[in-house]
N, C-alpha and C. Protein backbone atom coordinates (compact mmCIF):
# COMPACT_ATOMS: atom_id res chain seq x y z
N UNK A 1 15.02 -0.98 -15.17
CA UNK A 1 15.22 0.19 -14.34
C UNK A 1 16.43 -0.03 -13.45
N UNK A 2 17.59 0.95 -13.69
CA UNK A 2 18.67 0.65 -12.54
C UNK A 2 17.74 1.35 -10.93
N UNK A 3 18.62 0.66 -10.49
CA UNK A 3 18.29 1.25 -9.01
C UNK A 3 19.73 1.03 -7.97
N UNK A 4 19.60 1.96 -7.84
CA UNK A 4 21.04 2.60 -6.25
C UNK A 4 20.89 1.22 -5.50
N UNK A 5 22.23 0.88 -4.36
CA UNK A 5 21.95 0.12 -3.64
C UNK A 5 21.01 0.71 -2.37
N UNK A 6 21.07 1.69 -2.27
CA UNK A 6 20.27 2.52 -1.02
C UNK A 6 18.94 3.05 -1.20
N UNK A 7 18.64 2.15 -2.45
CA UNK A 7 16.81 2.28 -2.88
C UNK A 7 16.36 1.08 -3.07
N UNK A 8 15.04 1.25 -2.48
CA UNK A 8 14.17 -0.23 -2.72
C UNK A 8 12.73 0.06 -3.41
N UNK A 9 12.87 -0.84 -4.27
CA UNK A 9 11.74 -0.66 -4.77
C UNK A 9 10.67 -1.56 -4.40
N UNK A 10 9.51 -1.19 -3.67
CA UNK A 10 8.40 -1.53 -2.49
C UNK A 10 7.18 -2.00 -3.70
N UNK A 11 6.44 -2.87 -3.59
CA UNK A 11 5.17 -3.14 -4.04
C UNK A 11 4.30 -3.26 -2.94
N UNK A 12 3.25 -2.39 -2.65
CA UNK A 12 1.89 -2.49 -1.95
C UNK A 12 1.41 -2.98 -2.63
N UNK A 13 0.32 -3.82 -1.70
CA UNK A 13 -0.84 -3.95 -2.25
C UNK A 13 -1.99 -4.33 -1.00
N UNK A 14 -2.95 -3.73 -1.51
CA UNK A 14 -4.70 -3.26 -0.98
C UNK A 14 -5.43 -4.58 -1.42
N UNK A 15 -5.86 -5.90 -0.81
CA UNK A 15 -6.29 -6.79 -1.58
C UNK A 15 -8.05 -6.72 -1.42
N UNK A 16 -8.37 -7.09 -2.42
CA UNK A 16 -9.83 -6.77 -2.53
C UNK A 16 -10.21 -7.41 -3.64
N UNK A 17 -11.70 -8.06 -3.23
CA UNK A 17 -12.36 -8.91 -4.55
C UNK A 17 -12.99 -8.26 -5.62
N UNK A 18 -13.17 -6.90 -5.38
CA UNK A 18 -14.34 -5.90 -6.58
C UNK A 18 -13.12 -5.14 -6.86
N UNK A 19 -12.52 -4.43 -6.06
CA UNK A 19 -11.27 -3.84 -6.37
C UNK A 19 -10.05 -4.04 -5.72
N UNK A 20 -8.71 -4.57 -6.08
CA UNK A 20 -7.93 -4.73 -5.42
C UNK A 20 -6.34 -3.23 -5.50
N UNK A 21 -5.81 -2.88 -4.50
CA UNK A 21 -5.26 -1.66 -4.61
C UNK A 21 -3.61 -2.45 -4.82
N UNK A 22 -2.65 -1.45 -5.87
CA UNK A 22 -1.75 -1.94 -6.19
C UNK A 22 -0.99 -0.87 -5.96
N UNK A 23 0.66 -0.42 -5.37
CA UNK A 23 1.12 0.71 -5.76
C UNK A 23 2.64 0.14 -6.11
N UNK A 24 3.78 0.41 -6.36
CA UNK A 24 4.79 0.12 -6.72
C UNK A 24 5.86 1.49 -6.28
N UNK A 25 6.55 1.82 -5.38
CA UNK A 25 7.63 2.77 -4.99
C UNK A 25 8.85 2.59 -5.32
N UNK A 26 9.78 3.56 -5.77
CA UNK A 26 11.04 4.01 -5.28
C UNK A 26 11.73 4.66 -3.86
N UNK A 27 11.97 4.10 -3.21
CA UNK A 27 12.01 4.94 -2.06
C UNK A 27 13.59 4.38 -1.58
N UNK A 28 14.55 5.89 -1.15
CA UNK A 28 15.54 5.46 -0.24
C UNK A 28 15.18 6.59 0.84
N UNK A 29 16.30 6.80 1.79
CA UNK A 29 16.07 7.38 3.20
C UNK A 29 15.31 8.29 2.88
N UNK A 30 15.26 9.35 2.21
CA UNK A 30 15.01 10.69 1.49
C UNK A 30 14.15 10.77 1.09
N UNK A 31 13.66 10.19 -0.12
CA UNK A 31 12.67 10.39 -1.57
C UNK A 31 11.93 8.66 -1.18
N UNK A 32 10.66 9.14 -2.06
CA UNK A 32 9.87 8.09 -2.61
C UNK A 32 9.02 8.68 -3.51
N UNK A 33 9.68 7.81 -4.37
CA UNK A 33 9.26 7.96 -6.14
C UNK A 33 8.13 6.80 -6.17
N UNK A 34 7.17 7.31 -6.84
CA UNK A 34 5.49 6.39 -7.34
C UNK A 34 5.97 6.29 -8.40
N UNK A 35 6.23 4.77 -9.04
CA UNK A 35 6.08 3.81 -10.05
C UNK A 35 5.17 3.98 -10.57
N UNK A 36 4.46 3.70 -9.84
CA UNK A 36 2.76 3.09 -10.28
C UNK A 36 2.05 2.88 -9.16
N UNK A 37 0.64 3.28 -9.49
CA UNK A 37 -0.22 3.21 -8.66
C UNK A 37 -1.56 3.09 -9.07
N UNK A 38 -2.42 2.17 -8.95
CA UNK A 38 -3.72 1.91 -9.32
C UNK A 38 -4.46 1.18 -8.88
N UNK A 39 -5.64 0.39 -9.56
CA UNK A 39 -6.45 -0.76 -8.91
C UNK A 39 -6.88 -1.78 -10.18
N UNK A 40 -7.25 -2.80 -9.79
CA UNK A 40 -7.37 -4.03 -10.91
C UNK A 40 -9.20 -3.90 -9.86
N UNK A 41 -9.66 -3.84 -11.65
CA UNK A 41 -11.22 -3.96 -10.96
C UNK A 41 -11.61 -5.13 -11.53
N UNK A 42 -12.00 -5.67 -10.52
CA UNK A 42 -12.51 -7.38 -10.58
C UNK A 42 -14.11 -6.90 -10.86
N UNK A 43 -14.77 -6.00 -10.30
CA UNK A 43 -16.51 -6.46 -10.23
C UNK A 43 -17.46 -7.20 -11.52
N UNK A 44 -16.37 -6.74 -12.62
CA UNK A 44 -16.81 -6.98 -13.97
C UNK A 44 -17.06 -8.42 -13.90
N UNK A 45 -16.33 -9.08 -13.62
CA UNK A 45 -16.09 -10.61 -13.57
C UNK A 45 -17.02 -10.97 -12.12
N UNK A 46 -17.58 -11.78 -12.85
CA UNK A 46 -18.72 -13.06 -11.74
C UNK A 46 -18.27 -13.87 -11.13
N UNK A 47 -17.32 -15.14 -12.08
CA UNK A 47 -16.58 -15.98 -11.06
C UNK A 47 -15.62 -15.89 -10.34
N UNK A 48 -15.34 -15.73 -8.84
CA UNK A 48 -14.77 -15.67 -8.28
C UNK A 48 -12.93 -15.96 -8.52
N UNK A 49 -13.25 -17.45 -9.11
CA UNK A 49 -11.42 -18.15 -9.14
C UNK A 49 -10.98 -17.57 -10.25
N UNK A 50 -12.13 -16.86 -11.32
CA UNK A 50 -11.31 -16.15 -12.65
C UNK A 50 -10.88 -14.49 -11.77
N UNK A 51 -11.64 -14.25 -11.02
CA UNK A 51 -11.17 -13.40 -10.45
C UNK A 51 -9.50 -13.12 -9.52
N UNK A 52 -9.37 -14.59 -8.89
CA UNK A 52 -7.91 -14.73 -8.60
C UNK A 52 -7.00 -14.81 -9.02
N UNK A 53 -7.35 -15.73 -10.54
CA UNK A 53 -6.68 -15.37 -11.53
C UNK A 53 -6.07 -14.12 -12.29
N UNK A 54 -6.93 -13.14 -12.54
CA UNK A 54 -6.98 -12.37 -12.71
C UNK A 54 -5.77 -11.13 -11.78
N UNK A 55 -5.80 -11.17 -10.63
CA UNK A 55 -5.11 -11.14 -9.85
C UNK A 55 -3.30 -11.28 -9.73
N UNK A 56 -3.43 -12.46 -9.73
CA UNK A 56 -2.26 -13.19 -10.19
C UNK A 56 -1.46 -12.49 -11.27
N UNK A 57 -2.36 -12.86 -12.13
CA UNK A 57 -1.42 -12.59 -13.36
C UNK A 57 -1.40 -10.84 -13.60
N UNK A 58 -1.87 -10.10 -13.42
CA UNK A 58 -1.83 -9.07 -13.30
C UNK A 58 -0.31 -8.28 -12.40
N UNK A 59 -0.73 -8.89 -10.89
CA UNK A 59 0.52 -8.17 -10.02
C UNK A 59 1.71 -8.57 -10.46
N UNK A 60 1.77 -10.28 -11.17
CA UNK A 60 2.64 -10.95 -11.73
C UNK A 60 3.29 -9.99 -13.04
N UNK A 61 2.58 -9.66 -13.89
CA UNK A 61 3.40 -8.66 -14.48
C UNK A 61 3.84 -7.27 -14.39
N UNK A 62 3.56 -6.52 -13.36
CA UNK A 62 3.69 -5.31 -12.75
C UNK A 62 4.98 -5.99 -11.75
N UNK A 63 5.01 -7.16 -11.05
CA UNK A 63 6.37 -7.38 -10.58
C UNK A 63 7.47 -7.84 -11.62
N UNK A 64 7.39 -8.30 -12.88
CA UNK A 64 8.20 -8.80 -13.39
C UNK A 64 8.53 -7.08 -14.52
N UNK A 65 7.85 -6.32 -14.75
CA UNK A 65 8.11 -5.21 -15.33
C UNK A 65 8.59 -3.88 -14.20
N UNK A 66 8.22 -3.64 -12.99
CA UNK A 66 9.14 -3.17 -12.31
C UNK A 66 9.96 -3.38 -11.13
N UNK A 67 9.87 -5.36 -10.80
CA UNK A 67 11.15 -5.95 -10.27
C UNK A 67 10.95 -4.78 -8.90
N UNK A 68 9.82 -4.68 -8.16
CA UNK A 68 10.26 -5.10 -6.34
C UNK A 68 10.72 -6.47 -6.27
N UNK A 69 11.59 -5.89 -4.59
CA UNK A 69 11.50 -7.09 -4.21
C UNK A 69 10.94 -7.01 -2.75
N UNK A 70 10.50 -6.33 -2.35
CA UNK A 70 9.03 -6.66 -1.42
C UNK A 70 8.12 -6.25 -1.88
N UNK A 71 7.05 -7.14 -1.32
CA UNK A 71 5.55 -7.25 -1.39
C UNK A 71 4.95 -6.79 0.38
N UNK A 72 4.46 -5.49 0.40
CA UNK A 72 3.78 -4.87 1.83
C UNK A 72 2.25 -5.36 1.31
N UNK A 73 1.85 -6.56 2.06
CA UNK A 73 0.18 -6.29 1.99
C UNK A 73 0.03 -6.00 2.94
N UNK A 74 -1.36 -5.36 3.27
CA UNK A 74 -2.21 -5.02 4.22
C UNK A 74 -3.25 -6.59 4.84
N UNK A 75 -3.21 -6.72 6.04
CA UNK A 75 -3.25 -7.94 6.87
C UNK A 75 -5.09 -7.27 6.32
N UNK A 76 -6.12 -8.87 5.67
CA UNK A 76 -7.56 -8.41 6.13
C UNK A 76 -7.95 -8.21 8.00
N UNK A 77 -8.97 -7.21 8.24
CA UNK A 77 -9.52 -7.30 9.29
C UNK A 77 -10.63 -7.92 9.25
N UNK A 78 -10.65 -8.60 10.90
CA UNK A 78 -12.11 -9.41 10.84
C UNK A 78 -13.12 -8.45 10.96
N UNK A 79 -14.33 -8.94 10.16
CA UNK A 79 -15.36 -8.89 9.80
C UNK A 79 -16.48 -9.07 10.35
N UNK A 80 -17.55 -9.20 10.44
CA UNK A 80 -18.67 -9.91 10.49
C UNK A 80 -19.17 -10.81 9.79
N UNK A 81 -19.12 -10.78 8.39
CA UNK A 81 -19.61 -11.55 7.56
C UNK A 81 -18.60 -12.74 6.59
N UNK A 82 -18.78 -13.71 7.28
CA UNK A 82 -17.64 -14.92 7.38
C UNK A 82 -16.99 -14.93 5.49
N UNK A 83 -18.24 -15.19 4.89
CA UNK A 83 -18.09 -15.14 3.27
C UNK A 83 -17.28 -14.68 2.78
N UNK A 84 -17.07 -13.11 3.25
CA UNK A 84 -16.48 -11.94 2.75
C UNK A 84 -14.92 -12.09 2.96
N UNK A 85 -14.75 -12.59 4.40
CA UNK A 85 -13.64 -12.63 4.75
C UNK A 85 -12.47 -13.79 4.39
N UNK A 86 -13.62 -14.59 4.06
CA UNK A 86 -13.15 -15.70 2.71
C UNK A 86 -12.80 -15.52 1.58
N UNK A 87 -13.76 -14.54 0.84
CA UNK A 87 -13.08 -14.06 -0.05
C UNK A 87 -11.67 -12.80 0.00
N UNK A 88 -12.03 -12.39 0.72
CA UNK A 88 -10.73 -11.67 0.80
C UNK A 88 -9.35 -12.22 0.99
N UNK A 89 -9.47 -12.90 2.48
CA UNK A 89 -8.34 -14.06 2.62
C UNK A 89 -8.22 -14.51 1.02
N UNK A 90 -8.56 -15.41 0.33
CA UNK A 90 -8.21 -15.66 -1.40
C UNK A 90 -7.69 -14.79 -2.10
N UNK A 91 -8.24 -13.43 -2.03
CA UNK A 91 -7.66 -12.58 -2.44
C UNK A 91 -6.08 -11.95 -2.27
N UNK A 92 -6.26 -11.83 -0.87
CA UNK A 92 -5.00 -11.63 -0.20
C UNK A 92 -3.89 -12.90 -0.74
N UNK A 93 -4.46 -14.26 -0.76
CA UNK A 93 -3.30 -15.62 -1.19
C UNK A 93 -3.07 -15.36 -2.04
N UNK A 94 -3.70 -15.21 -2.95
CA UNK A 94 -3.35 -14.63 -4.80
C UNK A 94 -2.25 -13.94 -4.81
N UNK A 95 -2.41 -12.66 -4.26
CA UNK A 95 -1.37 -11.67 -4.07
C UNK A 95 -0.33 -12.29 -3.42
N UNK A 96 0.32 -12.82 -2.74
CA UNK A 96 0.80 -13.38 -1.68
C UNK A 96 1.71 -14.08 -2.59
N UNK A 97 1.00 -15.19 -3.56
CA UNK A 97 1.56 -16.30 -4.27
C UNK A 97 2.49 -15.47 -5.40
N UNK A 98 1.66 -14.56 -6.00
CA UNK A 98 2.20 -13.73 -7.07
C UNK A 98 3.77 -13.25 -6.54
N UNK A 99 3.68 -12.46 -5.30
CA UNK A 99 5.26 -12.10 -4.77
C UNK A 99 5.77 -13.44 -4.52
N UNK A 100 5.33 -14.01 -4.07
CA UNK A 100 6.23 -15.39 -3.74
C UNK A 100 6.92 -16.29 -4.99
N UNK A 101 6.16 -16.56 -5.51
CA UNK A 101 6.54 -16.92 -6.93
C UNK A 101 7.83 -16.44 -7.57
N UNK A 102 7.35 -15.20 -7.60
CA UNK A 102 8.49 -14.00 -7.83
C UNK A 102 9.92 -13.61 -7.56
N UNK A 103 10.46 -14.68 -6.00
CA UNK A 103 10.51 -14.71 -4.69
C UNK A 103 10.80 -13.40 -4.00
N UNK A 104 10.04 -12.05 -3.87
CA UNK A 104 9.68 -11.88 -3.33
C UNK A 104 9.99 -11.72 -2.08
N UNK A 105 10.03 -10.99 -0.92
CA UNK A 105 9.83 -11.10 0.36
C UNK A 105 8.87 -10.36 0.94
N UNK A 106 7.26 -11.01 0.87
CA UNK A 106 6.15 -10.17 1.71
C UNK A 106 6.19 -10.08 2.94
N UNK A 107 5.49 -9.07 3.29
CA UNK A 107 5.25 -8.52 4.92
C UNK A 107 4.10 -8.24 4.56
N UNK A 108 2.97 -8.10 5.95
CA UNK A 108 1.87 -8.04 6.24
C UNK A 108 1.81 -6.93 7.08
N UNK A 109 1.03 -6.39 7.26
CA UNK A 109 1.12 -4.47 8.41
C UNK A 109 -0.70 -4.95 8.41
N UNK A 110 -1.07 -4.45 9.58
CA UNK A 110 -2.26 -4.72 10.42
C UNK A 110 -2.42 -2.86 9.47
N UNK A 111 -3.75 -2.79 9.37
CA UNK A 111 -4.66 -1.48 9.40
C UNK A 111 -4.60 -0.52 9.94
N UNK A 112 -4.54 -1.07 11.37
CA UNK A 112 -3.98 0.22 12.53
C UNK A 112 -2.44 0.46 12.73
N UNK A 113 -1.91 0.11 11.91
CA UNK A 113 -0.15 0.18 11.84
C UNK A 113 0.12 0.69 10.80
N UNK A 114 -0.42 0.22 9.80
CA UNK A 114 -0.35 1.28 8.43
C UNK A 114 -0.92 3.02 8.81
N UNK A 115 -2.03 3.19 9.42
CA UNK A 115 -2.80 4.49 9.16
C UNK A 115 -1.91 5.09 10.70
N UNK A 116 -1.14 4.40 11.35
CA UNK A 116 -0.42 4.74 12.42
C UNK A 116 1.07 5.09 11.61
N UNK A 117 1.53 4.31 10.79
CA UNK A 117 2.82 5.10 10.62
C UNK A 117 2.50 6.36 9.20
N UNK A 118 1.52 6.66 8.55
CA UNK A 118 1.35 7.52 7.46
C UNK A 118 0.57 8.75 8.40
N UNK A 119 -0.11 8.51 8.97
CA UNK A 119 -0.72 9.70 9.45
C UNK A 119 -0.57 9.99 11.45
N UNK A 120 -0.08 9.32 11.92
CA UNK A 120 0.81 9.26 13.47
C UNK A 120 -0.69 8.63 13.95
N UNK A 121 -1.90 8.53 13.60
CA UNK A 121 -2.87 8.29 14.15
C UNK A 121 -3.76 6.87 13.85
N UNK A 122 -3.80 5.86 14.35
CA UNK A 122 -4.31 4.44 14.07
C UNK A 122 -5.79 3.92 13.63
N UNK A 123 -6.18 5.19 13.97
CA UNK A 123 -7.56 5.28 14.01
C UNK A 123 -8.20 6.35 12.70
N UNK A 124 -7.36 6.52 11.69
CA UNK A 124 -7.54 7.68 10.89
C UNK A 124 -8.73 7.02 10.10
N UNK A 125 -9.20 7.58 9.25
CA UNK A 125 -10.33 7.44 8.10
C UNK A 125 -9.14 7.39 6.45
N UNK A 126 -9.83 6.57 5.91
CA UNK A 126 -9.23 6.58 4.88
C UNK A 126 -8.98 8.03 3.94
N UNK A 127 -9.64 9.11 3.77
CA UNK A 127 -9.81 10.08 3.72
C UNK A 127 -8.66 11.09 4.23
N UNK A 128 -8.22 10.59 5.62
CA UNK A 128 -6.98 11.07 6.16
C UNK A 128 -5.74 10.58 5.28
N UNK A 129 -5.55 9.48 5.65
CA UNK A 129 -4.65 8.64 5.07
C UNK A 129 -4.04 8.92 3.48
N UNK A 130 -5.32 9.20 2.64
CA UNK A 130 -4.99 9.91 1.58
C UNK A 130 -4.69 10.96 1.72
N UNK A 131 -5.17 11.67 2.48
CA UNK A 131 -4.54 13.44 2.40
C UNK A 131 -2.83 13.70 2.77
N UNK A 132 -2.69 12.75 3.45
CA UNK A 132 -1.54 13.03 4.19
C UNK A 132 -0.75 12.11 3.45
N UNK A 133 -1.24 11.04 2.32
CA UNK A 133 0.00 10.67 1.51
C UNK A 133 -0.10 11.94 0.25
N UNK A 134 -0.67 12.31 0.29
CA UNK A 134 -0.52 13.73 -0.89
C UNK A 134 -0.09 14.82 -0.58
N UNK A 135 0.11 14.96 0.68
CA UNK A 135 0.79 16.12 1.25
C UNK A 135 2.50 15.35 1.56
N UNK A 136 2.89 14.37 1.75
CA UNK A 136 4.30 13.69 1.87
C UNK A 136 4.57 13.84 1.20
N UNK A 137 3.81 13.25 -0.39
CA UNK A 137 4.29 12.65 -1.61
C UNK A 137 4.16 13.76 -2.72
N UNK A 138 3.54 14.94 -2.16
CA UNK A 138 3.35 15.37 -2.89
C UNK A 138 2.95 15.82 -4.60
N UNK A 139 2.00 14.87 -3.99
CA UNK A 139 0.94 14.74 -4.99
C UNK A 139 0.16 15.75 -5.88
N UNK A 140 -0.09 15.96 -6.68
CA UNK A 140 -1.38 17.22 -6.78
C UNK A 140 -2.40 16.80 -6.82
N UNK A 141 -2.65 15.22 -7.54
CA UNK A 141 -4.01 14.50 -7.49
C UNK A 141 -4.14 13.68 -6.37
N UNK A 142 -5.03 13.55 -5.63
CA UNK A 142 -5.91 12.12 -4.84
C UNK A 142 -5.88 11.42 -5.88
N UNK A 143 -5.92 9.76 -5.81
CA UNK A 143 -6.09 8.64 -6.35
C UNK A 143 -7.58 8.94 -6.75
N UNK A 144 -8.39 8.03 -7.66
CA UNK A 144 -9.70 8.07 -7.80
C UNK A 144 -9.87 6.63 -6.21
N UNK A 145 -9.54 5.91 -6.17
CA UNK A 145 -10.05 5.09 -5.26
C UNK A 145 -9.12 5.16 -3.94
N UNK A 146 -10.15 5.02 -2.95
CA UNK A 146 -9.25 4.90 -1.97
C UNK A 146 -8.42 3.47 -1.89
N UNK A 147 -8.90 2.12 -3.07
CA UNK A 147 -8.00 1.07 -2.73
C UNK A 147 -6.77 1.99 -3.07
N UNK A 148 -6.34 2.66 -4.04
CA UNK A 148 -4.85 3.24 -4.43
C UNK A 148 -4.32 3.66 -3.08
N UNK A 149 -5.08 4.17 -2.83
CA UNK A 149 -3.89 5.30 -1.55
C UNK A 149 -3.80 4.32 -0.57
N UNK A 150 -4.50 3.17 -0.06
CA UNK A 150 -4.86 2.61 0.66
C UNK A 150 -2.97 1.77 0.48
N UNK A 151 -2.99 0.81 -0.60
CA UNK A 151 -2.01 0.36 -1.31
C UNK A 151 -0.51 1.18 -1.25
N UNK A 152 -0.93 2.31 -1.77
CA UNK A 152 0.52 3.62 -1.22
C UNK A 152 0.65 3.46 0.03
N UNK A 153 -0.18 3.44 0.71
CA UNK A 153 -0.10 3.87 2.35
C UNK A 153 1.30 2.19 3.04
N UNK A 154 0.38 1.35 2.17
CA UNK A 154 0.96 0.05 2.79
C UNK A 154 2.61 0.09 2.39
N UNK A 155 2.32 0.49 1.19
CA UNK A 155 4.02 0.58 0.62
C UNK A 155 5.20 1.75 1.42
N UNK A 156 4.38 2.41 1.32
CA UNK A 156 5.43 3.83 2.14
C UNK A 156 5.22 3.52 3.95
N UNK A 157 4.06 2.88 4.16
CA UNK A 157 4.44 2.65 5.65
C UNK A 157 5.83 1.48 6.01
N UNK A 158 5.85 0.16 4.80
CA UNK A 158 6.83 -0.88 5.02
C UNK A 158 8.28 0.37 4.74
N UNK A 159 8.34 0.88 4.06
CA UNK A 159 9.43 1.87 3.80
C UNK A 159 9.76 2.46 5.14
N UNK A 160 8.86 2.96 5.76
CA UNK A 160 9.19 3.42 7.06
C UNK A 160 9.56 2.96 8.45
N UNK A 161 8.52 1.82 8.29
CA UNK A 161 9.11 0.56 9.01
C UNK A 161 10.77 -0.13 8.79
N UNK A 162 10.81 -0.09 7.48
CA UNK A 162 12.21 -1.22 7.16
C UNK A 162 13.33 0.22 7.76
N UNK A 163 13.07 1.40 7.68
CA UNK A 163 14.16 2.62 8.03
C UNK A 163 14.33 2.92 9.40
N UNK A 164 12.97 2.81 10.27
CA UNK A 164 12.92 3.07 11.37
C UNK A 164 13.08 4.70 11.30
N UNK A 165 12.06 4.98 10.30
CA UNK A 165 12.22 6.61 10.46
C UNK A 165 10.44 6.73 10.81
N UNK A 166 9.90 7.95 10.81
CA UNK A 166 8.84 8.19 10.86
C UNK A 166 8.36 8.97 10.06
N UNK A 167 7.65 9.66 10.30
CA UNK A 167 6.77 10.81 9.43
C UNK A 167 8.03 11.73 9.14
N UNK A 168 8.45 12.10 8.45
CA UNK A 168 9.45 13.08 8.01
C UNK A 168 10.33 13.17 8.47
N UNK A 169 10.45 12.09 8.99
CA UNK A 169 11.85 11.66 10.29
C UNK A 169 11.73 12.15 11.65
N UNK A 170 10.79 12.54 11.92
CA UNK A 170 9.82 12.66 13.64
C UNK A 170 9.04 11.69 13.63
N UNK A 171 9.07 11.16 14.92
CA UNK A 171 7.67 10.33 15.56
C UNK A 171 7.20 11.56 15.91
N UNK A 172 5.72 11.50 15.39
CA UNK A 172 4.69 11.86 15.37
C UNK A 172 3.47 11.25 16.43
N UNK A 173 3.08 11.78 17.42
CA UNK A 173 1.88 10.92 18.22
C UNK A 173 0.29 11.47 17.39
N UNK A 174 0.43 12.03 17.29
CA UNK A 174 -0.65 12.27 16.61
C UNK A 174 -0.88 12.95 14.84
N UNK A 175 -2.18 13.57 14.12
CA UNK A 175 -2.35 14.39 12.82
C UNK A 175 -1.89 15.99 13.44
N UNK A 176 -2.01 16.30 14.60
CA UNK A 176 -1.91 17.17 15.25
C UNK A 176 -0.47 17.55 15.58
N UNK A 177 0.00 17.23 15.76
CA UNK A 177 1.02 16.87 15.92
C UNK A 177 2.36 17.24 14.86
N UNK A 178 1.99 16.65 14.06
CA UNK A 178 2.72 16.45 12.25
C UNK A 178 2.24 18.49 11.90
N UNK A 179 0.58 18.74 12.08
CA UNK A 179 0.40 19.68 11.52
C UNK A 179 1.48 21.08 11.72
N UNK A 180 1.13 21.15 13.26
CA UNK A 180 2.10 21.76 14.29
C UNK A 180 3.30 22.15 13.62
N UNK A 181 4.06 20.84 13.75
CA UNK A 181 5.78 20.63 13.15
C UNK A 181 5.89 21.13 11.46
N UNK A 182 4.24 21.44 10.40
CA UNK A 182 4.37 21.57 9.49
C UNK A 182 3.47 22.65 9.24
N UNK A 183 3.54 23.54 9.55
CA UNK A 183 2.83 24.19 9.04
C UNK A 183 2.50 24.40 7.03
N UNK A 184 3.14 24.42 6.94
CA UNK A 184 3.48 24.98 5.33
C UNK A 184 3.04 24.09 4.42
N UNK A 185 3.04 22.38 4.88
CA UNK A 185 3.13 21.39 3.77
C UNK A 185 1.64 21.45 4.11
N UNK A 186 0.98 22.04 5.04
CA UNK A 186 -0.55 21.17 5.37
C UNK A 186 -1.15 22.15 4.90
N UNK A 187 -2.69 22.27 3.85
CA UNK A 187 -3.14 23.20 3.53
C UNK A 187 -4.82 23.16 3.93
């Protein structure tokens, strides 16, 4: 795939042990073009380390077939349940190693920074977050999982971050806010 010097092509990713969220962008100041976007479903698989595996080699060929060169994961949040967050952390390294390997340059975006730069609001529901990457991106479908949009969200928020632009090139304080300034795109 050629690509402009004034486009980057972004890999999200949503890390998760039953499902992990993957998206892949085109994006310069302007446009962002979806590569790809999906999820690698682990639940099938029992053992855990075939599961990282699994992982691995997976994002590993989705980076070597459409060549980002960042990797946006989404930072895990703590938990309650220590196990979980173990496995995830693994999950998250997998991914991590895969861009690195690659070399890659990952970034990490906290939860409330992602759903803060896609929807102006930190506190959104995943539900939001998707709506309002389908109303940007203009989408006609929702993802089937929210790991996908979850994954988009991470990718198009590092996009926004690395530009220092915002929601349509307004900072936005709030969903309210964005709606206001849009009438037309919001339905």
């Amino acid at each position: 795939m050629s690509v402009q010097n004034s486009q980057q092509i972004i890999m999200g990713v949503d890390p998760g042990t039953n499902l992990l969220g993957y998206s892949i962008i085109c994006a310069d100041k302007n446009t962002i073009k979806i590569l790809i976007n999906g999820v690698i479903i682990l639940k099938k698989t029992d053992d855990h380390y075939t599961r990282l595996g699994i992982i691995y080699e997976k994002l590993c060929g989705y980076i070597q077939t459409y060549k980002p060169t960042i990797m946006a994961i989404e930072a895990p949040f703590f938990g309650k349940n220590v196990q979980s967050m173990l496995k995830l952390g693994r999950a998250q390294g997998a991914a991590i190693v895969a861009g690195s390997v690659n070399k890659m340059e990952v970034i990490e975006y906290s939860p409330r920074r992602i759903k803060q730069s896609i929807t102006g609001n930190g506190n959104a529901n995943k539900e939001q977050v998707a709506r309002m990457l389908q109303t940007l991106l203009q989408m006609t479908v929702l993802p089937k999982y929210f790991d996908e949009s979850d994954a988009l969200a991470v990718a198009v928020c590092h996009h926004y971050s690395s530009k220092k632009i915002a929601v349509g090139g307004k900072p936005f304080k709030s969903w309210n806010d964005f709606v206001q300034a849009n009438p037309n795109k919001v339905k």
